[in-house]
C-alpha atoms as a PDB file:
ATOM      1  CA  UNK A   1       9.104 -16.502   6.821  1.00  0.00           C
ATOM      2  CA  UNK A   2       7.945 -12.903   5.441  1.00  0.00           C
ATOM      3  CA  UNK A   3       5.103 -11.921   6.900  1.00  0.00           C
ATOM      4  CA  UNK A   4       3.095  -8.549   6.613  1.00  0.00           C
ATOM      5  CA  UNK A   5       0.389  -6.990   8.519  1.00  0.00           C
ATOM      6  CA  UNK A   6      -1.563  -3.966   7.523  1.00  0.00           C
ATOM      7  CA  UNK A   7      -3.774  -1.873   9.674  1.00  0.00           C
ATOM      8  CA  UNK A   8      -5.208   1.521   9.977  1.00  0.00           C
ATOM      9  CA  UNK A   9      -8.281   1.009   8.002  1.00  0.00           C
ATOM     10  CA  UNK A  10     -11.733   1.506   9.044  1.00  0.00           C
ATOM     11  CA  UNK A  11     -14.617   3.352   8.350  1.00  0.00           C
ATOM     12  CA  UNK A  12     -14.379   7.104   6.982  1.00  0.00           C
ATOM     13  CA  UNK A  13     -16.833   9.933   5.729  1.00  0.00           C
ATOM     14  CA  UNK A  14     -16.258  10.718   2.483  1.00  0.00           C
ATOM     15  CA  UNK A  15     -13.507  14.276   2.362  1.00  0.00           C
ATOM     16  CA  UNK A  16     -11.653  12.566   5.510  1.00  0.00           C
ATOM     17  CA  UNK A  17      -8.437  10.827   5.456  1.00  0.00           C
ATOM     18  CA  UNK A  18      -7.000   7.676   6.567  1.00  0.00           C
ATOM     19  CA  UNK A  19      -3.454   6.281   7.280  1.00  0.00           C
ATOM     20  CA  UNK A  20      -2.811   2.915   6.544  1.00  0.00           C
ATOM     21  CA  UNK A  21       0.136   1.048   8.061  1.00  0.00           C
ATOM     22  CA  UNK A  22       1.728  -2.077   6.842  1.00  0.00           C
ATOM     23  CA  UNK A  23       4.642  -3.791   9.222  1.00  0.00           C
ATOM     24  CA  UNK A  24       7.126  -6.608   8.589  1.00  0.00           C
ATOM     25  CA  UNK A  25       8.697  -9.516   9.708  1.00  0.00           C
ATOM     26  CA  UNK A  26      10.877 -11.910   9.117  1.00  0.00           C
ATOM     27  CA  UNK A  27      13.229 -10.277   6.506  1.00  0.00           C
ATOM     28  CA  UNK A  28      15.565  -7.686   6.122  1.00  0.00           C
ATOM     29  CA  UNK A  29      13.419  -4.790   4.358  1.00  0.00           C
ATOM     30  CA  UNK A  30      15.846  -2.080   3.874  1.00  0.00           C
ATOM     31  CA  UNK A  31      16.792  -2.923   0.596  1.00  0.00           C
ATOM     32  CA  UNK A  32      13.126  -4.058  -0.942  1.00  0.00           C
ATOM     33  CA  UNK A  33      10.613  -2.300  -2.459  1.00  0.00           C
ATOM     34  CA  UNK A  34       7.199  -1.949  -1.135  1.00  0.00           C
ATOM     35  CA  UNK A  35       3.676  -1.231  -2.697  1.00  0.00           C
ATOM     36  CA  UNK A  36       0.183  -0.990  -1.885  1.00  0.00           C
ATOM     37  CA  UNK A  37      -2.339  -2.489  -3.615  1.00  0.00           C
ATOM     38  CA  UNK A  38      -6.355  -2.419  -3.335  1.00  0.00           C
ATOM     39  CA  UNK A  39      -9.210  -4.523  -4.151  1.00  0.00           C
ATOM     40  CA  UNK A  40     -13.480  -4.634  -5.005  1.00  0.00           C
ATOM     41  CA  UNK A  41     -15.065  -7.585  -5.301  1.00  0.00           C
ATOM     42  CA  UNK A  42     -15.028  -8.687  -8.597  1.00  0.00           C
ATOM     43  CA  UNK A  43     -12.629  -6.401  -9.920  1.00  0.00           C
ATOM     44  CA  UNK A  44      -8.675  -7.027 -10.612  1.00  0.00           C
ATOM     45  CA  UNK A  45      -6.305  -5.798  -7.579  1.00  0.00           C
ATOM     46  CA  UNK A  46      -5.249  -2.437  -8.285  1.00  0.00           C
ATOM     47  CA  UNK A  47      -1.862  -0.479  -7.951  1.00  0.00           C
ATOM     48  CA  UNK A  48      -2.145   2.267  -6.148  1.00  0.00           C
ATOM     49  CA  UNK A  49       1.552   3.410  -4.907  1.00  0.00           C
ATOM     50  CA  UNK A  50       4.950   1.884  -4.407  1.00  0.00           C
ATOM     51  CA  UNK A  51       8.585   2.824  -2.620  1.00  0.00           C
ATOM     52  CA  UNK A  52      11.518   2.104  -3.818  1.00  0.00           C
ATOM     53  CA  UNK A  53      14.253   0.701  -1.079  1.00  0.00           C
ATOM     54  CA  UNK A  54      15.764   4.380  -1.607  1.00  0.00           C
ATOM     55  CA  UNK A  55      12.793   6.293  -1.397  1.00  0.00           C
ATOM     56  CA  UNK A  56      11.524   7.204  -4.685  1.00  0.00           C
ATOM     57  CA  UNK A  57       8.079   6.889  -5.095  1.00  0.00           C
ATOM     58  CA  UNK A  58       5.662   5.811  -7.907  1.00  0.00           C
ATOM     59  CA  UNK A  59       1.234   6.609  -8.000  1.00  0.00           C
ATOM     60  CA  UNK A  60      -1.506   5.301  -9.718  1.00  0.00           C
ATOM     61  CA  UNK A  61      -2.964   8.341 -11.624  1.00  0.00           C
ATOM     62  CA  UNK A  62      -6.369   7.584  -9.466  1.00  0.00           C
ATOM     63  CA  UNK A  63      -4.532   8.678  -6.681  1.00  0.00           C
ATOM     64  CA  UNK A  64      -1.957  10.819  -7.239  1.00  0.00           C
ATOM     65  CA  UNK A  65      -2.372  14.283  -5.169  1.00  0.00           C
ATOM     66  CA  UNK A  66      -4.615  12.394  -2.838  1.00  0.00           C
ATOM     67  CA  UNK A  67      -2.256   9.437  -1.393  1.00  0.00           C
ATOM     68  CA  UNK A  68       1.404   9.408  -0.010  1.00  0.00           C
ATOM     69  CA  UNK A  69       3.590   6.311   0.365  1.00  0.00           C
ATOM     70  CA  UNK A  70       5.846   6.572   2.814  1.00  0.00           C
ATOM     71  CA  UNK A  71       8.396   3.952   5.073  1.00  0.00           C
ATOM     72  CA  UNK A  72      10.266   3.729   8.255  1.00  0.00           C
ATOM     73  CA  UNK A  73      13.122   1.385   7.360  1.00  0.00           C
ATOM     74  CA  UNK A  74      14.200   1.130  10.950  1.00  0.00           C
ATOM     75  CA  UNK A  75      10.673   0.256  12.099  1.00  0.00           C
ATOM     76  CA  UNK A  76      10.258  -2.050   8.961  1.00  0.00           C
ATOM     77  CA  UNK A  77       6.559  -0.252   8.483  1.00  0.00           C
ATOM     78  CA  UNK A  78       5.419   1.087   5.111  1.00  0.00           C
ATOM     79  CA  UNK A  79       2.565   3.682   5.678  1.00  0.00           C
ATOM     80  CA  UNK A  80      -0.051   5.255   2.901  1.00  0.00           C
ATOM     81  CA  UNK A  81      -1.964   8.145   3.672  1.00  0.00           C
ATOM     82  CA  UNK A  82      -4.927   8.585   2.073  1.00  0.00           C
ATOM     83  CA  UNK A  83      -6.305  11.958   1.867  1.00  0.00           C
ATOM     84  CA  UNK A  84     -10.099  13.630   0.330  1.00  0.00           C
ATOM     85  CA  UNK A  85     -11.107   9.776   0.424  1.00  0.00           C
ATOM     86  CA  UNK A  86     -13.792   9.180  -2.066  1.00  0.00           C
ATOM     87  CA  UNK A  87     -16.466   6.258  -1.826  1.00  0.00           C
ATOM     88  CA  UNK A  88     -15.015   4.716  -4.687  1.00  0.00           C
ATOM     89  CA  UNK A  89     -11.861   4.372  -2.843  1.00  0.00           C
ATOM     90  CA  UNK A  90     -13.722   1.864  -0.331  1.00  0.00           C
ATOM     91  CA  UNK A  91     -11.775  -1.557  -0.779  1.00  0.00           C
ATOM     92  CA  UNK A  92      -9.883  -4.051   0.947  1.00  0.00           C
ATOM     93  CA  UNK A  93      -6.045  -2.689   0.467  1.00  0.00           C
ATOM     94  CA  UNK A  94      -2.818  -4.614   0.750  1.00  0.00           C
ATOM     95  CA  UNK A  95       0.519  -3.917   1.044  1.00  0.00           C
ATOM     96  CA  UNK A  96       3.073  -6.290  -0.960  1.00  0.00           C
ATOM     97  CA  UNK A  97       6.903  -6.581  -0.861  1.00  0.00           C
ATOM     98  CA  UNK A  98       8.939  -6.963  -4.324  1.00  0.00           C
ATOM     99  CA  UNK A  99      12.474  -8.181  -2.877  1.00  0.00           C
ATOM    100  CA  UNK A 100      13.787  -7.692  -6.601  1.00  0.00           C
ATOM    101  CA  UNK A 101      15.878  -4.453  -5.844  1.00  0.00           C
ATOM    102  CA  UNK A 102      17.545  -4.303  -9.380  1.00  0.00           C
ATOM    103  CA  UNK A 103      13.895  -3.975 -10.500  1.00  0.00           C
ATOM    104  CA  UNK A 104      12.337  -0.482 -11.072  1.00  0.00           C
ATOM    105  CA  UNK A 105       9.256   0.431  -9.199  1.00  0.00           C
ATOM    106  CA  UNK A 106       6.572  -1.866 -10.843  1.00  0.00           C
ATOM    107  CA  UNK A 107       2.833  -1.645 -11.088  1.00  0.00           C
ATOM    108  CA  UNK A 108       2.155  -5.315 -11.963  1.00  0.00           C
ATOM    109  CA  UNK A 109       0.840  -7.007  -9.178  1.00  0.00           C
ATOM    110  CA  UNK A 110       3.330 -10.045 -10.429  1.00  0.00           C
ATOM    111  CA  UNK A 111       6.003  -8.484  -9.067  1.00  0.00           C
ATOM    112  CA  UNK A 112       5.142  -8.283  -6.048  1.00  0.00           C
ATOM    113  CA  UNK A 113       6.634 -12.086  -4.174  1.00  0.00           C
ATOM    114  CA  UNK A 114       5.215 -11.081  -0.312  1.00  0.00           C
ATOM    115  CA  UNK A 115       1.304  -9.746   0.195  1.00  0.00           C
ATOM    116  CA  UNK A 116      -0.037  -9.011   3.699  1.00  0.00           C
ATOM    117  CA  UNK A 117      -3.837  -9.593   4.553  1.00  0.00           C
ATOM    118  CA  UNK A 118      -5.382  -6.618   3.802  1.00  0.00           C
ATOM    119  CA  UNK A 119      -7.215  -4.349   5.674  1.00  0.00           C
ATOM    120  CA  UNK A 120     -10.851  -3.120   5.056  1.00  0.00           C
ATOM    121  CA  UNK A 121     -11.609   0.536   4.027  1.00  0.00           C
ATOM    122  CA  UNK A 122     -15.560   2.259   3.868  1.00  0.00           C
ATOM    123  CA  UNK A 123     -16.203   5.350   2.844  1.00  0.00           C
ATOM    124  CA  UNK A 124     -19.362   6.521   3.101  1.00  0.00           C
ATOM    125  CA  UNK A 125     -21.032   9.380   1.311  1.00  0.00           C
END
């Protein structure tokens, strides 16, 4: 059984950063792609950034220059660093697998077949 566990997030001042971390089990994850994802109450769950089992990268355009997605394949950990954090960045974020390989990096949250818990970010002005 897949399973995925974020952490990393927490409270923040607004101009800081914060590194999210998202590890998994029970699957081989070398040859997946991975995304993050982020939520407000009330509001649709938002794309933010996804890697691609070889490394390239795709970015919202509300974060680009301000977020990195990154992964250790040996450690089976995808990581997003979140730089000049903004209060409107304060959600709960998720990371998701999409085990479709053949796929290109996707935005749609439908594509994504694994989703961890999410972890809580503030930011506070």
């Amino acid at each position: 059984q897949v399973h995925l566990v974020e952490s990393g997030g927490g409270l923040v001042q607004a101009g800081g950063s914060l590194r999210l971390s998202c590890a998994a089990s029970g699957h081989s994850f070398s040859a997946v792609h991975m995304g993050w994802f982020r939520q407000t109450p009330g509001k649709e769950r938002e794309f933010l950034a996804a890697i691609s089992w070889n490394d390239s990268t795709r970015y919202a355009d509300s974060v680009k220059g301000r977020f990195t997605i990154s992964r250790d394949s040996a450690k089976n950990t995808v990581y997003l660093q979140m730089n000049s954090l903004k209060p409107e960045d304060a959600a709960v974020y998720y990371c998701a697998v999409d085990d479709n390989s053949w796929r290109l990096l996707s935005e749609n949250e439908d594509a994504y077949k694994f989703w961890g818990q999410g972890t809580q970010v503030t930011v506070f002005s």
